[in-house]
C-alpha atoms as a PDB file:
ATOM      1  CA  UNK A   1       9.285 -35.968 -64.752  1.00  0.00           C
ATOM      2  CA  UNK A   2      12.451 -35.231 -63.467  1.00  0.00           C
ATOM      3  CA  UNK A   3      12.827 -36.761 -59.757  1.00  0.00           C
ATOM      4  CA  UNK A   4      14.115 -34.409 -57.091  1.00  0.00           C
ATOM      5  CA  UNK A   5      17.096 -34.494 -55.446  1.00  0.00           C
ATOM      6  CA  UNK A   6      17.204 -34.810 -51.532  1.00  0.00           C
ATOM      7  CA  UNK A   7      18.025 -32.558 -49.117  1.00  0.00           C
ATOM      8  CA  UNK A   8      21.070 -32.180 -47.451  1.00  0.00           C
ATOM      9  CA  UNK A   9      21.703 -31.151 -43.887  1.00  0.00           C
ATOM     10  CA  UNK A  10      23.468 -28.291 -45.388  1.00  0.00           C
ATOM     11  CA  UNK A  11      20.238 -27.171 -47.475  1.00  0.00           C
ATOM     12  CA  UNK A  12      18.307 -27.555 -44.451  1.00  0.00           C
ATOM     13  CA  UNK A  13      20.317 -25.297 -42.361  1.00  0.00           C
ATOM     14  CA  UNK A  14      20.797 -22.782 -45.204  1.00  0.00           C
ATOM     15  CA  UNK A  15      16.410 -23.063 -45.427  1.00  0.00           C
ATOM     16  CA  UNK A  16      16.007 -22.988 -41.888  1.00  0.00           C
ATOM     17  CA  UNK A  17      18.030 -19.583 -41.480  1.00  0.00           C
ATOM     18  CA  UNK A  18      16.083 -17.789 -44.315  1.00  0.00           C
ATOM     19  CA  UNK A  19      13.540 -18.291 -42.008  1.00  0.00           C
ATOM     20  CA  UNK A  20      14.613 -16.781 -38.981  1.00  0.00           C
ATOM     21  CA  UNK A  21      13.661 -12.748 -37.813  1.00  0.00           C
ATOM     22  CA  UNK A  22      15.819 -10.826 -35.076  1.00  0.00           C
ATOM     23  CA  UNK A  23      14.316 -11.235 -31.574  1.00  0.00           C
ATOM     24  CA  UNK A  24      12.377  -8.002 -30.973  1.00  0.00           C
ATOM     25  CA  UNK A  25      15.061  -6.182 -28.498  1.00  0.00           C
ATOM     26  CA  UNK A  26      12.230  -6.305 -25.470  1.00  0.00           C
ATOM     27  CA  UNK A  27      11.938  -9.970 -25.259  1.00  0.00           C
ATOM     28  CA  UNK A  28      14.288 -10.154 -23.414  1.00  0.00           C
ATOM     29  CA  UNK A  29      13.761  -7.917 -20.654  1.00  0.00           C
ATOM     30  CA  UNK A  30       9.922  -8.853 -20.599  1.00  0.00           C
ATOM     31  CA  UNK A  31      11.115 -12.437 -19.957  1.00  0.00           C
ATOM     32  CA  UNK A  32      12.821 -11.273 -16.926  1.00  0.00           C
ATOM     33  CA  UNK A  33      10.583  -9.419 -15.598  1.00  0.00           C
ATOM     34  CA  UNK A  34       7.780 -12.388 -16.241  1.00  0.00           C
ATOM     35  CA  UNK A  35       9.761 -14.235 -13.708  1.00  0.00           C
ATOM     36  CA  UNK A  36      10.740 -11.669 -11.166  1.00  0.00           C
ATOM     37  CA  UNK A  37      14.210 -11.296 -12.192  1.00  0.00           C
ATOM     38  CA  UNK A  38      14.177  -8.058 -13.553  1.00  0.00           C
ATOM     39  CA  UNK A  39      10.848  -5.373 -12.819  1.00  0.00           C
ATOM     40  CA  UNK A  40       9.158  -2.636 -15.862  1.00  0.00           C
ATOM     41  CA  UNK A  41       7.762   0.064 -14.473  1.00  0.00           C
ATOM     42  CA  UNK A  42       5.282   2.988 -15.533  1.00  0.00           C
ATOM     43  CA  UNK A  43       3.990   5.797 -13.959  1.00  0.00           C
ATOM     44  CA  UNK A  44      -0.047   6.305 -12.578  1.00  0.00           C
ATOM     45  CA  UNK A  45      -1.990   9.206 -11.742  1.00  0.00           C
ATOM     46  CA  UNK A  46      -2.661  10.121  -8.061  1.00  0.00           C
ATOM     47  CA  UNK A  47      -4.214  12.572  -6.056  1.00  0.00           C
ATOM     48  CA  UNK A  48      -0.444  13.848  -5.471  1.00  0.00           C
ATOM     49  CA  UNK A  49       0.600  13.570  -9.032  1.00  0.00           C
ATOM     50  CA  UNK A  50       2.316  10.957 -10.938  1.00  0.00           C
ATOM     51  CA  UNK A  51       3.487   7.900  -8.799  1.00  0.00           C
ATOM     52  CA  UNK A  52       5.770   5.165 -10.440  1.00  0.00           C
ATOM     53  CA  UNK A  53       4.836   1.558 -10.145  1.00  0.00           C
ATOM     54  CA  UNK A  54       7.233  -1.101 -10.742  1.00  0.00           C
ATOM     55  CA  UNK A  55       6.235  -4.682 -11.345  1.00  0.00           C
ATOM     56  CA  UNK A  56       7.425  -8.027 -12.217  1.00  0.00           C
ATOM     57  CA  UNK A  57       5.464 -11.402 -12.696  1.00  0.00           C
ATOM     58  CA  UNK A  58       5.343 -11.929  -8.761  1.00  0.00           C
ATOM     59  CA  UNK A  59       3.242  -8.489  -8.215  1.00  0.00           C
ATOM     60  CA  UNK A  60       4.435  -5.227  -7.927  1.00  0.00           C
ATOM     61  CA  UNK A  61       7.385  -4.563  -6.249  1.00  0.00           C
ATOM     62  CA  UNK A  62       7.702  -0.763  -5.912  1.00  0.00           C
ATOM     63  CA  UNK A  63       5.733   2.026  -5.427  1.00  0.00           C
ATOM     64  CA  UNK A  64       7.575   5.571  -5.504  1.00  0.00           C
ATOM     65  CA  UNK A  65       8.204   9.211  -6.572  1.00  0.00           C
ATOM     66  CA  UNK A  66      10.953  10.772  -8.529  1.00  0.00           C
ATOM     67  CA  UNK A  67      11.662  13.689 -10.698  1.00  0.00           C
ATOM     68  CA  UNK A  68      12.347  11.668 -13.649  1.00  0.00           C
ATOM     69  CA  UNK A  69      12.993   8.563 -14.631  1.00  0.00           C
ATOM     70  CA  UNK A  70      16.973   8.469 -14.275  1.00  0.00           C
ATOM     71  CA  UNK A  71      16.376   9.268 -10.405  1.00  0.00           C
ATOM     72  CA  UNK A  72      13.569   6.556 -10.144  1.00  0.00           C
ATOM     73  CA  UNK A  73      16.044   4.109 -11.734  1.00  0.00           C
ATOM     74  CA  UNK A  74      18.772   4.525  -9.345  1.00  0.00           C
ATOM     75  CA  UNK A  75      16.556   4.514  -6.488  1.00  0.00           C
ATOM     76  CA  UNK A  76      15.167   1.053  -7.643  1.00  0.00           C
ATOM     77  CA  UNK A  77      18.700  -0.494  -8.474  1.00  0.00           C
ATOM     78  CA  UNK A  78      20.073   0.817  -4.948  1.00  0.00           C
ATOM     79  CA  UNK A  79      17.088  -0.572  -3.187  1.00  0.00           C
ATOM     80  CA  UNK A  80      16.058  -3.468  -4.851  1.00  0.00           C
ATOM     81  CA  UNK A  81      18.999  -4.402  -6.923  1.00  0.00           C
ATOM     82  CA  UNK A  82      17.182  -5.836  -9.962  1.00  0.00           C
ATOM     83  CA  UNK A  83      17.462  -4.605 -13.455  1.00  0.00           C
ATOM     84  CA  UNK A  84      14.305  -2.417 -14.537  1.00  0.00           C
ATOM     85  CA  UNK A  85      13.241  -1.129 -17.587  1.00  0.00           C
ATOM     86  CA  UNK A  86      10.993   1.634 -18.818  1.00  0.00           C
ATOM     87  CA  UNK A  87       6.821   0.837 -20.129  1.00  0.00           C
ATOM     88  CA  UNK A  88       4.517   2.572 -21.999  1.00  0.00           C
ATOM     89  CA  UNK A  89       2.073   1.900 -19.179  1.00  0.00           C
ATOM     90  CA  UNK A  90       0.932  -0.898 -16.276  1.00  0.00           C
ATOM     91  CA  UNK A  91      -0.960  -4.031 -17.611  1.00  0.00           C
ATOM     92  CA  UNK A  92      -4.254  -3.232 -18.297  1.00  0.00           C
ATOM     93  CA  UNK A  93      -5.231  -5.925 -15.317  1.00  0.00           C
ATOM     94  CA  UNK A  94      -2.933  -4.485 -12.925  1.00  0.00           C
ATOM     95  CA  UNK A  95      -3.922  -0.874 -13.849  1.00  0.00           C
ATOM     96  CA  UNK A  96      -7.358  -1.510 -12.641  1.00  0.00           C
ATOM     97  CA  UNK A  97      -6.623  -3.324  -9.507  1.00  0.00           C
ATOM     98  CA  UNK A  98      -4.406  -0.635  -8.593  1.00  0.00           C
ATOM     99  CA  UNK A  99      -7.353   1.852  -9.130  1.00  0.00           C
ATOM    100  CA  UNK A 100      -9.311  -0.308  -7.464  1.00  0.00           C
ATOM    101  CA  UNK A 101      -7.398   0.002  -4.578  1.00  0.00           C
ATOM    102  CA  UNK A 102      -6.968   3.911  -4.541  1.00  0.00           C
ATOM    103  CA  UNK A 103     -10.699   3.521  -5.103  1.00  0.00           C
ATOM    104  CA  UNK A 104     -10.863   1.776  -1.671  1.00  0.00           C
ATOM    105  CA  UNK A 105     -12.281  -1.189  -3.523  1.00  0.00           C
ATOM    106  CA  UNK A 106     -10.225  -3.901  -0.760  1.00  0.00           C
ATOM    107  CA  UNK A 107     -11.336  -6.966  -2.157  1.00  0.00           C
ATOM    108  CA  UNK A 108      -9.176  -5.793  -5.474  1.00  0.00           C
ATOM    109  CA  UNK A 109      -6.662  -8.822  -6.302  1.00  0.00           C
ATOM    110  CA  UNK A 110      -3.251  -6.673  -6.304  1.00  0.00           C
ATOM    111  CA  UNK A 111      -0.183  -9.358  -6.108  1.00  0.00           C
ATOM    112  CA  UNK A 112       2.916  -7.941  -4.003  1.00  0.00           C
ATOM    113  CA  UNK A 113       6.641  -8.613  -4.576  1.00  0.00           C
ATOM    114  CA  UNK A 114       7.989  -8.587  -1.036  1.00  0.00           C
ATOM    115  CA  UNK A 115      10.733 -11.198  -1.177  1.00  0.00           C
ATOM    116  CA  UNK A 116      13.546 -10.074   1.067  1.00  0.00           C
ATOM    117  CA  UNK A 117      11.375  -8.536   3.745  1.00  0.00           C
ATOM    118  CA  UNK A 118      10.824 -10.126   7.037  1.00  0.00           C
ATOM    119  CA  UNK A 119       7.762 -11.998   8.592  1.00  0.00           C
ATOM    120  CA  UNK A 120       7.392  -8.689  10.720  1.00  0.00           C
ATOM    121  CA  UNK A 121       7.544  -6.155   8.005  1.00  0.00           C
ATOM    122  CA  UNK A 122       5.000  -8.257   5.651  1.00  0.00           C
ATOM    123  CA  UNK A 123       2.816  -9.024   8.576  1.00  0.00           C
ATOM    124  CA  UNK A 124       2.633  -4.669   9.080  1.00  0.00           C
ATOM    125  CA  UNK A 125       2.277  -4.319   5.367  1.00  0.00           C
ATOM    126  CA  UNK A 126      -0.744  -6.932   5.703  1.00  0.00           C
ATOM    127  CA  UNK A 127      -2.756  -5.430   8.519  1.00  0.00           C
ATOM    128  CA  UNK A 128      -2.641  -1.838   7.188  1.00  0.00           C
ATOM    129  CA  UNK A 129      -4.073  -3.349   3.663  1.00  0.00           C
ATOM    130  CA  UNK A 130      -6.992  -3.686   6.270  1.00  0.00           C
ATOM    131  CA  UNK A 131      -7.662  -0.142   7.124  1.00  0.00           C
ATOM    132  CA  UNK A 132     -11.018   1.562   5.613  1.00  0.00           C
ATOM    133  CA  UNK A 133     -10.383   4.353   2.870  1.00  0.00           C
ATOM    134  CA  UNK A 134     -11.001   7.396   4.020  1.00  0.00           C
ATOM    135  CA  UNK A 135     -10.098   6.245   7.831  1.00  0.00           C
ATOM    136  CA  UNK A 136      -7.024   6.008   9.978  1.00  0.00           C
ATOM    137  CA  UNK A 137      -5.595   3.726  12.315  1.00  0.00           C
ATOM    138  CA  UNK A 138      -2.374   4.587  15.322  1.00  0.00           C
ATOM    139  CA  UNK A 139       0.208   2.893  15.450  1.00  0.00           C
ATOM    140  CA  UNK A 140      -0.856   0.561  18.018  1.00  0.00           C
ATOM    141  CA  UNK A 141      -3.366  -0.742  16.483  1.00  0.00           C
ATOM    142  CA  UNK A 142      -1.369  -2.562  13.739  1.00  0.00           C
ATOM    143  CA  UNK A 143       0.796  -3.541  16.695  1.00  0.00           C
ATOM    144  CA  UNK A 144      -1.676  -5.151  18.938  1.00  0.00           C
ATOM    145  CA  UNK A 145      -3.976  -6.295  15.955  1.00  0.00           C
ATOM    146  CA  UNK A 146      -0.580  -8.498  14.883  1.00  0.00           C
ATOM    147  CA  UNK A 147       0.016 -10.118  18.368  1.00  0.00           C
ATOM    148  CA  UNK A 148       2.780  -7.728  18.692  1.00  0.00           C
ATOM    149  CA  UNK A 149       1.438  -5.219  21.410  1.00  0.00           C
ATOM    150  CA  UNK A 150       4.709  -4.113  22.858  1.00  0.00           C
ATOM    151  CA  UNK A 151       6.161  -3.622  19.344  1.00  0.00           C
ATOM    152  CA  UNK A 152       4.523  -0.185  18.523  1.00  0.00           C
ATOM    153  CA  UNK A 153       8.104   1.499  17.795  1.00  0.00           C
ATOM    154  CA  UNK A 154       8.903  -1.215  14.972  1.00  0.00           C
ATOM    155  CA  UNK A 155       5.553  -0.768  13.578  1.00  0.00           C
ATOM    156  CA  UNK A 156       6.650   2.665  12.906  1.00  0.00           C
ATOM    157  CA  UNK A 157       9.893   1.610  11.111  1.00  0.00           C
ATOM    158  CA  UNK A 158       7.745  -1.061   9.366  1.00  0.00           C
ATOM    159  CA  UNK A 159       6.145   1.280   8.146  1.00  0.00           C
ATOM    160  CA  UNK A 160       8.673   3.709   7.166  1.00  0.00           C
ATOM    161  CA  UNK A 161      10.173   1.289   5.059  1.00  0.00           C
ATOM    162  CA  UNK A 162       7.178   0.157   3.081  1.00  0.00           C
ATOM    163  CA  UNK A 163       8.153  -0.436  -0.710  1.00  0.00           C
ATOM    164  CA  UNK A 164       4.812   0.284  -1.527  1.00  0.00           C
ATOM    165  CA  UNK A 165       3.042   2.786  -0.164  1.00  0.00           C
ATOM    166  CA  UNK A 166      -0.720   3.991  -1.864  1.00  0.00           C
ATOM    167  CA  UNK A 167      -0.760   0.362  -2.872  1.00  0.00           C
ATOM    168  CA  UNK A 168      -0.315  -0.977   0.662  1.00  0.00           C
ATOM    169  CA  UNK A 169      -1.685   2.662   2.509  1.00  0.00           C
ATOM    170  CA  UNK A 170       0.490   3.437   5.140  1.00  0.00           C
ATOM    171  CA  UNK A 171      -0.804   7.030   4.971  1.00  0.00           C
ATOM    172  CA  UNK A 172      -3.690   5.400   6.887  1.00  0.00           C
ATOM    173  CA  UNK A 173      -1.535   5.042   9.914  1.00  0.00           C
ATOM    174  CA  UNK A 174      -1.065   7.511  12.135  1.00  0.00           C
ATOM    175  CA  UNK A 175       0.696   8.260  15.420  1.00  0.00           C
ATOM    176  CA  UNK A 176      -0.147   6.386  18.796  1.00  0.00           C
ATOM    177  CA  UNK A 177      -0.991  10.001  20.012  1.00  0.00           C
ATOM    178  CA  UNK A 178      -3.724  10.760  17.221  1.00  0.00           C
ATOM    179  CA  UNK A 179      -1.634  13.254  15.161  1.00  0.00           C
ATOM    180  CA  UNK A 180      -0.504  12.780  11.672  1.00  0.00           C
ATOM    181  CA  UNK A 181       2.848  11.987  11.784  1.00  0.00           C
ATOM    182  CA  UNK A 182       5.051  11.727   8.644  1.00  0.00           C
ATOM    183  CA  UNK A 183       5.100   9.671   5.348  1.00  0.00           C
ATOM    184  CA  UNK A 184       7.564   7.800   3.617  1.00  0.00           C
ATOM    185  CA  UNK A 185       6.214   8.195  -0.213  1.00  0.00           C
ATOM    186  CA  UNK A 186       6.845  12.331   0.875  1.00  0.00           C
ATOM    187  CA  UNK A 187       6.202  13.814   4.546  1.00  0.00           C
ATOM    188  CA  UNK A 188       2.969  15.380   6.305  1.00  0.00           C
ATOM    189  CA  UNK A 189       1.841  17.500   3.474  1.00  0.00           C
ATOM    190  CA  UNK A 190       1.673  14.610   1.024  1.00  0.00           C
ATOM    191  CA  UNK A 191       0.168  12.320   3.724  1.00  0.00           C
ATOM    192  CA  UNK A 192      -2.497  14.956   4.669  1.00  0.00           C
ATOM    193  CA  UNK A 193      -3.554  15.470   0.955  1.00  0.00           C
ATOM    194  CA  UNK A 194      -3.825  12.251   0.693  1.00  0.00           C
ATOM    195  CA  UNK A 195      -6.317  11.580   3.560  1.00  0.00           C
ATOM    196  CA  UNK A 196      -8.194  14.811   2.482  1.00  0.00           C
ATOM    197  CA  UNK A 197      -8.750  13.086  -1.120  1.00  0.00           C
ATOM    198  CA  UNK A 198     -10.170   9.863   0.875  1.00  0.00           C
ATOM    199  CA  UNK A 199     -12.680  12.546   2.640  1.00  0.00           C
ATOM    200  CA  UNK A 200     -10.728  12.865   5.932  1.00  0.00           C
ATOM    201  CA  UNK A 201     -10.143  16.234   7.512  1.00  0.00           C
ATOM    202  CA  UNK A 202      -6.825  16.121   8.715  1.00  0.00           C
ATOM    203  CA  UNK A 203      -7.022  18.986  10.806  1.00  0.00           C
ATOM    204  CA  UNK A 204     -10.125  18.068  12.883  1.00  0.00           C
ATOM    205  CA  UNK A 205      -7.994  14.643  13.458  1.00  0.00           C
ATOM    206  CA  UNK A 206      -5.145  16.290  15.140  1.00  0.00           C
ATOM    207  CA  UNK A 207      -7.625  19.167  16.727  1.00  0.00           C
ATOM    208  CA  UNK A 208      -9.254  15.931  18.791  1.00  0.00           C
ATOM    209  CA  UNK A 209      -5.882  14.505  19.638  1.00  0.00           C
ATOM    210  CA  UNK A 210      -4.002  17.390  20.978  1.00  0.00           C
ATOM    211  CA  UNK A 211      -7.271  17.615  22.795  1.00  0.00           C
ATOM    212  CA  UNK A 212      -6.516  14.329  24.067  1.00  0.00           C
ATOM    213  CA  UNK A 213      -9.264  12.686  22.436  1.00  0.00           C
ATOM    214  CA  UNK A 214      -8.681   9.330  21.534  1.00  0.00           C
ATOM    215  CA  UNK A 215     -12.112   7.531  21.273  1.00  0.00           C
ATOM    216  CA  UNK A 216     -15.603   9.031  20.437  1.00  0.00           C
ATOM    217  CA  UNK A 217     -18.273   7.262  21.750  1.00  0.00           C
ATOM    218  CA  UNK A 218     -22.430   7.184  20.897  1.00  0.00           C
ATOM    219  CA  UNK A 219     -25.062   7.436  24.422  1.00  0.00           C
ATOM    220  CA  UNK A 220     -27.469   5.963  22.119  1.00  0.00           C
ATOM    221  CA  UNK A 221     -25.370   3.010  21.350  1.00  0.00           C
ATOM    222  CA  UNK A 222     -23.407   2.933  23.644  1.00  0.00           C
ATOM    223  CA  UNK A 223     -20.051   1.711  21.618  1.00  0.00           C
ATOM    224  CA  UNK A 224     -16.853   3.710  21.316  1.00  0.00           C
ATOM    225  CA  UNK A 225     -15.012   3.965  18.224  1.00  0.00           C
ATOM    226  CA  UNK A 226     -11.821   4.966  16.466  1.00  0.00           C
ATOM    227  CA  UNK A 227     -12.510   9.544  15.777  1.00  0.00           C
ATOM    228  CA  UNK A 228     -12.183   8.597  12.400  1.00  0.00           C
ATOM    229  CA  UNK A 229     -14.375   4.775  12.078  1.00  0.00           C
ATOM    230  CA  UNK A 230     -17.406   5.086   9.827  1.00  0.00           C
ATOM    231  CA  UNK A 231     -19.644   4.337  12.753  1.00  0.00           C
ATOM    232  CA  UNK A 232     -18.561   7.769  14.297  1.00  0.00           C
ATOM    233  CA  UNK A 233     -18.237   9.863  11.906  1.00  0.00           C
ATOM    234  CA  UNK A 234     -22.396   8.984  11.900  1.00  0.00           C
ATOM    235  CA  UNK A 235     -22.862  10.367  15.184  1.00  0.00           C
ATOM    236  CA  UNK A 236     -24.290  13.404  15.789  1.00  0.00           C
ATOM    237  CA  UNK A 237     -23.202  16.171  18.117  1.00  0.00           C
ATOM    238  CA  UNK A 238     -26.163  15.548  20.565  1.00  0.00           C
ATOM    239  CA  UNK A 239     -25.327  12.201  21.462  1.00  0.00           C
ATOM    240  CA  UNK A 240     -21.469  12.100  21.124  1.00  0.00           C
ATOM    241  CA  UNK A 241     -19.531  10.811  24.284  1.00  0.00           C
ATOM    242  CA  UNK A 242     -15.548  12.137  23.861  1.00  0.00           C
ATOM    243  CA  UNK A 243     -13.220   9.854  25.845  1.00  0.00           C
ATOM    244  CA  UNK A 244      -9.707   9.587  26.692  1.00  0.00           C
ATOM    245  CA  UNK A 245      -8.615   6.127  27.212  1.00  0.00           C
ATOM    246  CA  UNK A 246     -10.106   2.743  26.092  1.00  0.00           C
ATOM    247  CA  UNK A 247     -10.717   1.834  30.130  1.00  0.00           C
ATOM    248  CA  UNK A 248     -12.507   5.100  30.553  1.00  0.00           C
ATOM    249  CA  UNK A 249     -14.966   4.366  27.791  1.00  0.00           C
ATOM    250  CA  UNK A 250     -15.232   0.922  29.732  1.00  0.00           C
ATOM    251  CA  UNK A 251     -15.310   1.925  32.513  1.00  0.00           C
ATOM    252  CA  UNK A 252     -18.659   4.238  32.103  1.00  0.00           C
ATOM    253  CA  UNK A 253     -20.593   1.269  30.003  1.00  0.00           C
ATOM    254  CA  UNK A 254     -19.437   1.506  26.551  1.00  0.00           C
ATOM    255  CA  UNK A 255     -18.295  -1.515  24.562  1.00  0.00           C
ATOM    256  CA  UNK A 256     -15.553  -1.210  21.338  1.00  0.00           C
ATOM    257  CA  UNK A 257     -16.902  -0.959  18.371  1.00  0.00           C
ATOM    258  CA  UNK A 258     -16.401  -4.218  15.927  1.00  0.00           C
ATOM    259  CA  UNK A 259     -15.552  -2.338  12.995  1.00  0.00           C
ATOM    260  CA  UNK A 260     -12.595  -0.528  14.033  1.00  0.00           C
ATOM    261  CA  UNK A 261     -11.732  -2.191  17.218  1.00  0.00           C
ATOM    262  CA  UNK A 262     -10.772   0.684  19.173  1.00  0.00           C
ATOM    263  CA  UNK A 263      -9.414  -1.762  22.621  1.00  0.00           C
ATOM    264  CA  UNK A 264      -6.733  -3.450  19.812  1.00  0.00           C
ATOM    265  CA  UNK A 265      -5.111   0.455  20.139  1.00  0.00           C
ATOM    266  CA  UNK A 266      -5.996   0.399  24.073  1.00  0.00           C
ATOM    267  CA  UNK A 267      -4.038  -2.861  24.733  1.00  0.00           C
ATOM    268  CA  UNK A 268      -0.457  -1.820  22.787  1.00  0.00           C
ATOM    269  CA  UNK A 269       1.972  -0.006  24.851  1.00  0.00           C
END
């Protein structure tokens, strides 16, 4: 039997790159992304038509709408400045918590990329993750509900500069005043079809508040809510109490509703 001759380093090397296979040309993008230094993004149904999502391995980052993917793509490198890449679609784990949220499922595990936001602008984002589908909340609210009473103006430019609206629904949040107001993901039309999807009628909203109405109230219960809580929305017309002002509801007996905690809009200024 003839013995065999060893190896070389040389035959090793020459073995060893037989064996190699080109690096799909994704890896390296998804390997960026894994870590949050680059995003992939997709685009999900809504009830105003397709919304992108971007993500990375910290959550997802962005939440927008373009006209096609070019536009997205410069909107996310001016804004964010990350690299970002095209995907067939979300992860299948992500797709569901998102739907979960648009659901108005709350308790739906949805990781957020907010690095590079302030303590003020994450604690805004946070508190309107809070609000009800299908229900609204002013301004003030968010403001007083944050220890920030005073600071109802920056709540609105919080707000306005949310990176990912639907996801974290600032169309829930409304003026101090009761009417709509605007939107950032695409003005008052988008924001009121949106609320009309969650079973809101945004029209009998701002019909109560250019009435003045701020706080509807139950003479059988006597607790005063938010117009658009889930506790009022069960009273009927017989025993509905209309008030203007959180001390007025006080003032004739009526106690805020733990739900919605109408005296957290009272208190901001």
């Amino acid at each position: 039997m003839t013995p065999r001759t060893p190896l070389g380093l040389a035959d090793v090397e020459t073995a060893l790159a037989g064996l190699a296979v080109a690096a799909p040309p994704t890896l390296a993008g998804a390997t960026l992304a894994s870590v949050g230094l680059a995003d992939e993004y997709a685009t999900v149904p809504t009830p105003v038509g397709a919304v992108y999502v971007a993500w990375n391995g910290l959550g997802i980052s962005t939440v927008g709408r373009a006209d096609d993917d070019a536009t997205f793509e410069r909107r996310f490198a001016r804004s964010i400045g990350r690299p970002v890449r095209r995907a067939a679609a979300l992860p299948d784990s992500l797709a569901r918590a998102v739907a979960r949220r648009l659901e108005g499922d709350r308790r739906a595990r949805l990781p957020l990329d907010l690095r590079g936001r302030t303590e003020f602008e994450r604690a805004v984002w946070l508190k309107a993750l809070e609000i009800p589908r299908g229900e609204v909340r002013p301004y003030g609210w968010i403001a007083a509900e944050i220890g920030r009473p005073n600071a109802v103006r920056a709540v609105g430019t919080a707000l306005a500069h949310n990176p990912v609206p639907l996801v974290v629904p600032c169309h829930r949040v409304v003026r101090s005043d009761g009417l709509i107001g605007n939107y950032s993901l695409g003005g008052p039309t988008v924001k009121r079809v949106m609320l009309a999807a969650e079973g809101l009628d945004p029209d009998e909203l701002e019909s109560l508040a250019r009435a003045g109405i701020r706080y509807l109230a139950s003479d059988t219960t006597r607790v005063y809510c938010l117009p658009s809580c889930h506790n009022a929305r069960r009273i009927t017309a017989r025993h509905r109490v209309a008030f203007r002002s959180g001390r007025a509801s006080e003032a004739a007996g009526y106690r805020a509703c733990r739900d919605c905690r109408p005296d957290s809009a009272a208190r901001a200024a």
